[in-house]
C-alpha atoms as a PDB file:
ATOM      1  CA  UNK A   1       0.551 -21.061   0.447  1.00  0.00           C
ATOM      2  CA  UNK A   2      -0.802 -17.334   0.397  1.00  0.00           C
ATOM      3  CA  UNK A   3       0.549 -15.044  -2.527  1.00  0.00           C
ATOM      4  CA  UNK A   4       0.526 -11.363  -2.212  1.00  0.00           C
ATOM      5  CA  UNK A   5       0.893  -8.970  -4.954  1.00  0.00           C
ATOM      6  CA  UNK A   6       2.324  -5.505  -4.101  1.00  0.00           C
ATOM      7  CA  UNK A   7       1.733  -2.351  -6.137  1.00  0.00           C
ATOM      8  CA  UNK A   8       3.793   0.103  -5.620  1.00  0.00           C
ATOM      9  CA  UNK A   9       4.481   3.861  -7.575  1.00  0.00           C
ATOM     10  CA  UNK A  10       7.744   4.758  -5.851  1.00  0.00           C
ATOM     11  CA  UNK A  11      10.779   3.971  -3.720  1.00  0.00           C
ATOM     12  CA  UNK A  12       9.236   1.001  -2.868  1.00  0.00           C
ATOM     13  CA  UNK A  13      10.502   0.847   0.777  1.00  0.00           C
ATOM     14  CA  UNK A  14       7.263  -0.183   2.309  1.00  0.00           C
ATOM     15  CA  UNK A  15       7.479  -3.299  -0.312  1.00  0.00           C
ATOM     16  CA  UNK A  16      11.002  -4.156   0.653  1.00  0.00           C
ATOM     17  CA  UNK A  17       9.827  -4.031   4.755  1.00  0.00           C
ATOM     18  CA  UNK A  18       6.589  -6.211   3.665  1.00  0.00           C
ATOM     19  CA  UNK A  19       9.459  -8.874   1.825  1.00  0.00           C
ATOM     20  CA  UNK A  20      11.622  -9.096   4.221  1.00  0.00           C
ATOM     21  CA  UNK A  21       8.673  -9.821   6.905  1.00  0.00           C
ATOM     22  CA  UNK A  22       7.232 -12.175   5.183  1.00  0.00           C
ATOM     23  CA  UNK A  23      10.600 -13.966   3.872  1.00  0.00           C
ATOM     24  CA  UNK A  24      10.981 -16.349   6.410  1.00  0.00           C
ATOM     25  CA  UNK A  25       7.215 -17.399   6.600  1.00  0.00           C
ATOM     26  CA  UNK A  26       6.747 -20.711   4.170  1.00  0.00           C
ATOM     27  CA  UNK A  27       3.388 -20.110   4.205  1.00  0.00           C
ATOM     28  CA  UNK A  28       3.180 -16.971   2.482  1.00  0.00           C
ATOM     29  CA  UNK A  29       5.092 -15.797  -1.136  1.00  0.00           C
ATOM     30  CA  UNK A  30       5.290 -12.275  -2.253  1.00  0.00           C
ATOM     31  CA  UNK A  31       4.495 -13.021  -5.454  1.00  0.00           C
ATOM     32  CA  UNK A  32       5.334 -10.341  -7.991  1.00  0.00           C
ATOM     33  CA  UNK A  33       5.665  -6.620  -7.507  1.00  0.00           C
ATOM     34  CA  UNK A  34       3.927  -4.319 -10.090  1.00  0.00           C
ATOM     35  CA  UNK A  35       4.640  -0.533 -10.480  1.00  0.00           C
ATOM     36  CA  UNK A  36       2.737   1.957 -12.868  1.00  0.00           C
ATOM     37  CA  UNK A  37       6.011   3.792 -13.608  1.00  0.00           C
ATOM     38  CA  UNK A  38       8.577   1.872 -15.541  1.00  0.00           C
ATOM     39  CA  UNK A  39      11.683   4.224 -13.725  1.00  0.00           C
ATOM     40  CA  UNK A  40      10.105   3.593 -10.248  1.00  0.00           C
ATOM     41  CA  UNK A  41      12.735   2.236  -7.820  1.00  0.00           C
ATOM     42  CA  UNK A  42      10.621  -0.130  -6.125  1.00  0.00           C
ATOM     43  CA  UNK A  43      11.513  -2.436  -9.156  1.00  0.00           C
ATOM     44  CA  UNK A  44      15.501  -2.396  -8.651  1.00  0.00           C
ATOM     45  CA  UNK A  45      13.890  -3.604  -5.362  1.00  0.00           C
ATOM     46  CA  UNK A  46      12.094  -6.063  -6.547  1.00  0.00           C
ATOM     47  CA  UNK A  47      15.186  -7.018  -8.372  1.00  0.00           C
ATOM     48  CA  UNK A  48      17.261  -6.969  -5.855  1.00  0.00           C
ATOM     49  CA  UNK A  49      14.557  -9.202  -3.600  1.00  0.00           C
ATOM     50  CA  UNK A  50      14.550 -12.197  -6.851  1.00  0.00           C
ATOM     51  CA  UNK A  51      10.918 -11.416  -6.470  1.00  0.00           C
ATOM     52  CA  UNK A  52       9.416 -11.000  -9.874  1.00  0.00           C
ATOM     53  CA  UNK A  53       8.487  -7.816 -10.762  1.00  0.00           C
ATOM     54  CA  UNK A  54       7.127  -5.573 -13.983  1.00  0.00           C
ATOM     55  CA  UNK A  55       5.854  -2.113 -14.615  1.00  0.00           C
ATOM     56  CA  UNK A  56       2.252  -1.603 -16.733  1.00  0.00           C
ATOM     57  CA  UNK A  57       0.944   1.219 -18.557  1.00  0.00           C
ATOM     58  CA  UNK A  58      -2.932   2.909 -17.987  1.00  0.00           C
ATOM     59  CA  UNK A  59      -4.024   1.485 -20.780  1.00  0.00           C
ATOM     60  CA  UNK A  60      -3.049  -1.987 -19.190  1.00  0.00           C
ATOM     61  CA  UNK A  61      -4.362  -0.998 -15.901  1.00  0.00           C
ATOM     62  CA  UNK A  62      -7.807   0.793 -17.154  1.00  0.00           C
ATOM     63  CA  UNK A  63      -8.779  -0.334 -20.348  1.00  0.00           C
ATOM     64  CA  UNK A  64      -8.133  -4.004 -20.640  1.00  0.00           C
ATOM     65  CA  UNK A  65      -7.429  -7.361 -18.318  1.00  0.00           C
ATOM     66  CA  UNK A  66      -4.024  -7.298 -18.484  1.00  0.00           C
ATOM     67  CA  UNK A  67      -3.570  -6.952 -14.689  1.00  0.00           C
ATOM     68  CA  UNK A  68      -6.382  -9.153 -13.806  1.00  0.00           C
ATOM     69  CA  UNK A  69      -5.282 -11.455 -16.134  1.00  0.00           C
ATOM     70  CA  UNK A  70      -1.881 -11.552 -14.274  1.00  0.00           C
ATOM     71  CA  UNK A  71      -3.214 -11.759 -10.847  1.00  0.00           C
ATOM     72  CA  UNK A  72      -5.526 -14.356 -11.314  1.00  0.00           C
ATOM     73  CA  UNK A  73      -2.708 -16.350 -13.138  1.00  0.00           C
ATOM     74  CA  UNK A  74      -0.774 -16.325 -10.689  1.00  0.00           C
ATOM     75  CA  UNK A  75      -3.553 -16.715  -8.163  1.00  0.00           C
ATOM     76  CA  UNK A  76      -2.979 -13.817  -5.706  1.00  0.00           C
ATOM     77  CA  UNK A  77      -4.923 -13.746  -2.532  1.00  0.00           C
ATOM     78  CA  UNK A  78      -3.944 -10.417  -1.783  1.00  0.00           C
ATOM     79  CA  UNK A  79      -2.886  -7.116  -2.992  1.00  0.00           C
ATOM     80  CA  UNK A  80      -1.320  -4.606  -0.943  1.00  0.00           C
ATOM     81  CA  UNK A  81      -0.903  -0.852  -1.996  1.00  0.00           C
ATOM     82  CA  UNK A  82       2.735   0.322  -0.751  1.00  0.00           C
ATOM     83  CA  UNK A  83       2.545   4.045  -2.182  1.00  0.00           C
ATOM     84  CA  UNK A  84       0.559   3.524  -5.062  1.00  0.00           C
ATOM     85  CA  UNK A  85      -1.133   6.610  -6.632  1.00  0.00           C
ATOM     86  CA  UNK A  86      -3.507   5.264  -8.603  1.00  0.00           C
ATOM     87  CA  UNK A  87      -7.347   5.079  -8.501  1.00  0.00           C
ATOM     88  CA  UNK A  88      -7.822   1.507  -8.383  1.00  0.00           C
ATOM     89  CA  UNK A  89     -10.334   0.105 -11.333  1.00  0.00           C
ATOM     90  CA  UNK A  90     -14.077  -1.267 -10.710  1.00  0.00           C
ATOM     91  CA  UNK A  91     -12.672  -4.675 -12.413  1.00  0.00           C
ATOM     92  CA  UNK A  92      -9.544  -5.275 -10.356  1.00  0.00           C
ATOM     93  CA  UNK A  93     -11.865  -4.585  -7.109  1.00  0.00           C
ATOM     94  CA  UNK A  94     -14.640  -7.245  -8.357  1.00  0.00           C
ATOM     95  CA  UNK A  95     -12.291  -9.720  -9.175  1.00  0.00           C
ATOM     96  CA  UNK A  96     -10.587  -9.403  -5.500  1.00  0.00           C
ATOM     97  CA  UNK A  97     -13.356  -8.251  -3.509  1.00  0.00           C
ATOM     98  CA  UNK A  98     -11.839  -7.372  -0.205  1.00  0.00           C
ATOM     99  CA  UNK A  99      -8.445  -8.773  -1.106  1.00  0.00           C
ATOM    100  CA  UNK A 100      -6.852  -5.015  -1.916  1.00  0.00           C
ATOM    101  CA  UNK A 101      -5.209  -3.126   1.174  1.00  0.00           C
ATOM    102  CA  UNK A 102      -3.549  -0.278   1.276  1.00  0.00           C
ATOM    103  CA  UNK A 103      -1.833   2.468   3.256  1.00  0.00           C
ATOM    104  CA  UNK A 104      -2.482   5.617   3.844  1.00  0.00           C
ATOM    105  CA  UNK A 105      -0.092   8.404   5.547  1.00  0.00           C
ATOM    106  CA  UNK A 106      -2.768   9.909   7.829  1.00  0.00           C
ATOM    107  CA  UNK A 107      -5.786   8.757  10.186  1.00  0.00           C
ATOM    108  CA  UNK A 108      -8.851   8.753   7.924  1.00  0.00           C
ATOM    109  CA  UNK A 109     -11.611  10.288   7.241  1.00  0.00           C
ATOM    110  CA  UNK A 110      -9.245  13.521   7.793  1.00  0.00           C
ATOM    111  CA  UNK A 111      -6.985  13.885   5.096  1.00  0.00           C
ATOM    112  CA  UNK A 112      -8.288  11.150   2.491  1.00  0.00           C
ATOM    113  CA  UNK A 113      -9.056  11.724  -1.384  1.00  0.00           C
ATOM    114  CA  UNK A 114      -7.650  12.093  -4.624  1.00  0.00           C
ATOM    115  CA  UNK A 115      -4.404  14.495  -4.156  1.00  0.00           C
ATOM    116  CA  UNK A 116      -3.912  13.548  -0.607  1.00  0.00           C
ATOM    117  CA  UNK A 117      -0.488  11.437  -0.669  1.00  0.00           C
ATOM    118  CA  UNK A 118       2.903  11.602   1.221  1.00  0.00           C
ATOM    119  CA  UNK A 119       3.898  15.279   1.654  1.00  0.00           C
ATOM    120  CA  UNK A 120       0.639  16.755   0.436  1.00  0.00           C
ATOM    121  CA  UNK A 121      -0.774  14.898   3.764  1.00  0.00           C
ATOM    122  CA  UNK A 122       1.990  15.846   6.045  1.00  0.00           C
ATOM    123  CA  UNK A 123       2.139  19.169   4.364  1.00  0.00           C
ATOM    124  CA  UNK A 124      -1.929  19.957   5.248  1.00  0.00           C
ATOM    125  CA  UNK A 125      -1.399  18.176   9.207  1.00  0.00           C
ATOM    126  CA  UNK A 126       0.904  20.355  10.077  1.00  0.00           C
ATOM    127  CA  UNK A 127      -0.741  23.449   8.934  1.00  0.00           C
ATOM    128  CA  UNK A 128      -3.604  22.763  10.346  1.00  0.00           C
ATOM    129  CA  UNK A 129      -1.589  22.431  13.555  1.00  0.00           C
ATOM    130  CA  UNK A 130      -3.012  18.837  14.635  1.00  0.00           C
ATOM    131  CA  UNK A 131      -2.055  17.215  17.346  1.00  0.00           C
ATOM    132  CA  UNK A 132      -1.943  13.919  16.270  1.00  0.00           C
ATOM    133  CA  UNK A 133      -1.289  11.826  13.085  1.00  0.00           C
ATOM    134  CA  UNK A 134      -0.557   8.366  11.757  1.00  0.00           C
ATOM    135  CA  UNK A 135      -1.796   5.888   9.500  1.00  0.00           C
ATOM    136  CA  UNK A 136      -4.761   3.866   8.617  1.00  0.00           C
ATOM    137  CA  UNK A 137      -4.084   0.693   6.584  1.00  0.00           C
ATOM    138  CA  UNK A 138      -8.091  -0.373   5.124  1.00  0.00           C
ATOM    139  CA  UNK A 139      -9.500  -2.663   2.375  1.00  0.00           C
ATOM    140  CA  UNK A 140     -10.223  -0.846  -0.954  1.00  0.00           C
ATOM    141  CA  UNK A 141     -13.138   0.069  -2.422  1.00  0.00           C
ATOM    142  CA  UNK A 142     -14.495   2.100  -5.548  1.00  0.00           C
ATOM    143  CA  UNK A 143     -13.260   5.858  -3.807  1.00  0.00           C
ATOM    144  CA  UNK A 144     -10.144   7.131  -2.632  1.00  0.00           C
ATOM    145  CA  UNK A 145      -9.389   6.297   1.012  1.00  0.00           C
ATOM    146  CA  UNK A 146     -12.789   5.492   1.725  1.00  0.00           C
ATOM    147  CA  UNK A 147     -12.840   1.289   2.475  1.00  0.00           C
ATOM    148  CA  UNK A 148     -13.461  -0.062   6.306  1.00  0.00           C
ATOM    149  CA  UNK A 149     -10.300   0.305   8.124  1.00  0.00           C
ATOM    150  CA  UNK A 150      -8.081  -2.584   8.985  1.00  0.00           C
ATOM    151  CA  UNK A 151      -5.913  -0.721  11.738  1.00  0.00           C
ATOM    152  CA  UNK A 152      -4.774   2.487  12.773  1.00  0.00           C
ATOM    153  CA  UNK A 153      -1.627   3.387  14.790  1.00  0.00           C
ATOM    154  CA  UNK A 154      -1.383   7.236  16.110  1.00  0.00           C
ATOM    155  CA  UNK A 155       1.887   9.888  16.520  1.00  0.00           C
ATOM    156  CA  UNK A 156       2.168  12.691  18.468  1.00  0.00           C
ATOM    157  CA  UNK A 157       2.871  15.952  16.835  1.00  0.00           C
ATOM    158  CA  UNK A 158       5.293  18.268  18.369  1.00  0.00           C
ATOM    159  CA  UNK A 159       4.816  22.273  18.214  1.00  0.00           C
ATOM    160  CA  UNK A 160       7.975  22.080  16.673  1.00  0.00           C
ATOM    161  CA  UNK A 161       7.311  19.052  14.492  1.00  0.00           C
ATOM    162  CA  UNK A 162       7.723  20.393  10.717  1.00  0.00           C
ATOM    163  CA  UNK A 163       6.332  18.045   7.878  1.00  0.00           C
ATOM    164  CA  UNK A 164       9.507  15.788   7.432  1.00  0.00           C
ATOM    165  CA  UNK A 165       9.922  15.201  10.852  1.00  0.00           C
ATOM    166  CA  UNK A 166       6.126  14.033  10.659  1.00  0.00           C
ATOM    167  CA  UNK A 167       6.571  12.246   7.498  1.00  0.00           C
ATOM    168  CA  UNK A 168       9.218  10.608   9.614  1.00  0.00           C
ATOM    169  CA  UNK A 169       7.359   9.493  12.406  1.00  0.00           C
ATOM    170  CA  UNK A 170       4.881   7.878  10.029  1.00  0.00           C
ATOM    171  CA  UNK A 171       7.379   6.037   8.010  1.00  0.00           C
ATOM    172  CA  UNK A 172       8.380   4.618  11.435  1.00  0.00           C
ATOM    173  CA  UNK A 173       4.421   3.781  12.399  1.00  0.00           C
ATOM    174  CA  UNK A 174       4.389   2.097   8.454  1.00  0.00           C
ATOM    175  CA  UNK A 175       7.139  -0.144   8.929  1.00  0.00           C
ATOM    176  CA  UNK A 176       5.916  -1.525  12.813  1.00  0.00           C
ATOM    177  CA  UNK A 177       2.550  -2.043  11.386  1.00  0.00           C
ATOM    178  CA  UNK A 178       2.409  -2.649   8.203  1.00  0.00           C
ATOM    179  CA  UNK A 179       3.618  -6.054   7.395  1.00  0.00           C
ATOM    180  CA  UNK A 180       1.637  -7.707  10.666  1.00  0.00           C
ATOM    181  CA  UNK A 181      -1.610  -5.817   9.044  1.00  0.00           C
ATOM    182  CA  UNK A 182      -1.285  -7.411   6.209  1.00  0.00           C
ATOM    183  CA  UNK A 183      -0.309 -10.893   8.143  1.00  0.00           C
ATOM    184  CA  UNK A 184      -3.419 -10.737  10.231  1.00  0.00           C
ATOM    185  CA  UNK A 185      -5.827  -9.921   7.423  1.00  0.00           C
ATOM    186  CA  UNK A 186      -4.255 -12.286   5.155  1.00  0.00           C
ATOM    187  CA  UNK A 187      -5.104 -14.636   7.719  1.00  0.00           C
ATOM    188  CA  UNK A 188      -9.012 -14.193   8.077  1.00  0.00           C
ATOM    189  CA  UNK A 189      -9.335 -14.246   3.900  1.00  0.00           C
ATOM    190  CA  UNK A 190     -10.144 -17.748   2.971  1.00  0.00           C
ATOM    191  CA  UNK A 191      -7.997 -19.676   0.596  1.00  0.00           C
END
């Protein structure tokens, strides 16, 4: 048995899509979700899901081993970032080296960093009047969009295209390959 771990800082719809992918695989449990916002929806979710869930604080997250704690209790193979905005900590990375993923809602290097999230991203693509977008799912490191990359999948952009119909086209890329990402890289880490 695998166990993810999902962190999540919003709606949570990219955890819901990775549960319900995973839900009929025995070898794999989604194992808790965590959010750093106490009012975020992804824990009604979670909730809703019967997969355990709790919110933490930055103290908890920063300043002591609460999470790591947690995760190695539980003894998580991976955790996935669905939409989680914060900087993840030097000791959560060493005690799951390469076993953090996350999304991102643009093809890095371009549009990467601390700020660059959901309609900032979209926002800055279309201004810049690319041609293309879509998403890069890669293992986390010390920086801010900056690990190896896992996969990307590409979108064209239309002239007319404004920033929610891009932010739509990448929820559509998140949800196609997401959850198999996060299958097929869950399947090279050793138990």
């Amino acid at each position: 048995m695998k166990r993810i771990a999902i962190f999540a800082s919003g709606s949570g719809s990219n955890a819901e899509n990775i549960a319900h992918y995973f839900k009929s695989n025995p070898e794999v449990e989604i194992s808790i979700i965590l959010s750093n916002k106490k009012d975020a929806f992804v824990l009604e979710r979670a909730n809703k899901l019967n997969i355990p869930s709790q919110s933490f604080t930055r103290n908890d997250f920063y300043e002591s081993n609460t999470i790591v704690d947690l995760l190695k209790n539980k003894k998580i193979d991976l955790i996935v970032l669905a939409g989680f905005l914060w900087l993840v900590p030097d000791s959560l990375i060493k005690a799951f080296p390469n076993a953090i993923v996350n999304i991102h809602p643009a093809l890095l290097p371009n549009y990467g960093g601390k700020g660059m999230y959901g309609m900032n991203v979209h926002n800055a693509v279309i201004t810049n009047k690319d041609k293309e977008s879509g998403i890069t799912i890669h293992i986390v490191n010390e920086k801010y969009d900056d690990g190896e990359t896992i996969l990307q999948a590409k979108c064209q952009i239309e002239e007319n295209d404004t920033a929610e119909d891009l932010a739509n086209k990448i929820h559509d890329l998140e949800y196609e390959h997401f959850p198999r990402a996060v299958e097929t890289y869950l399947n090279k880490i050793k138990k």
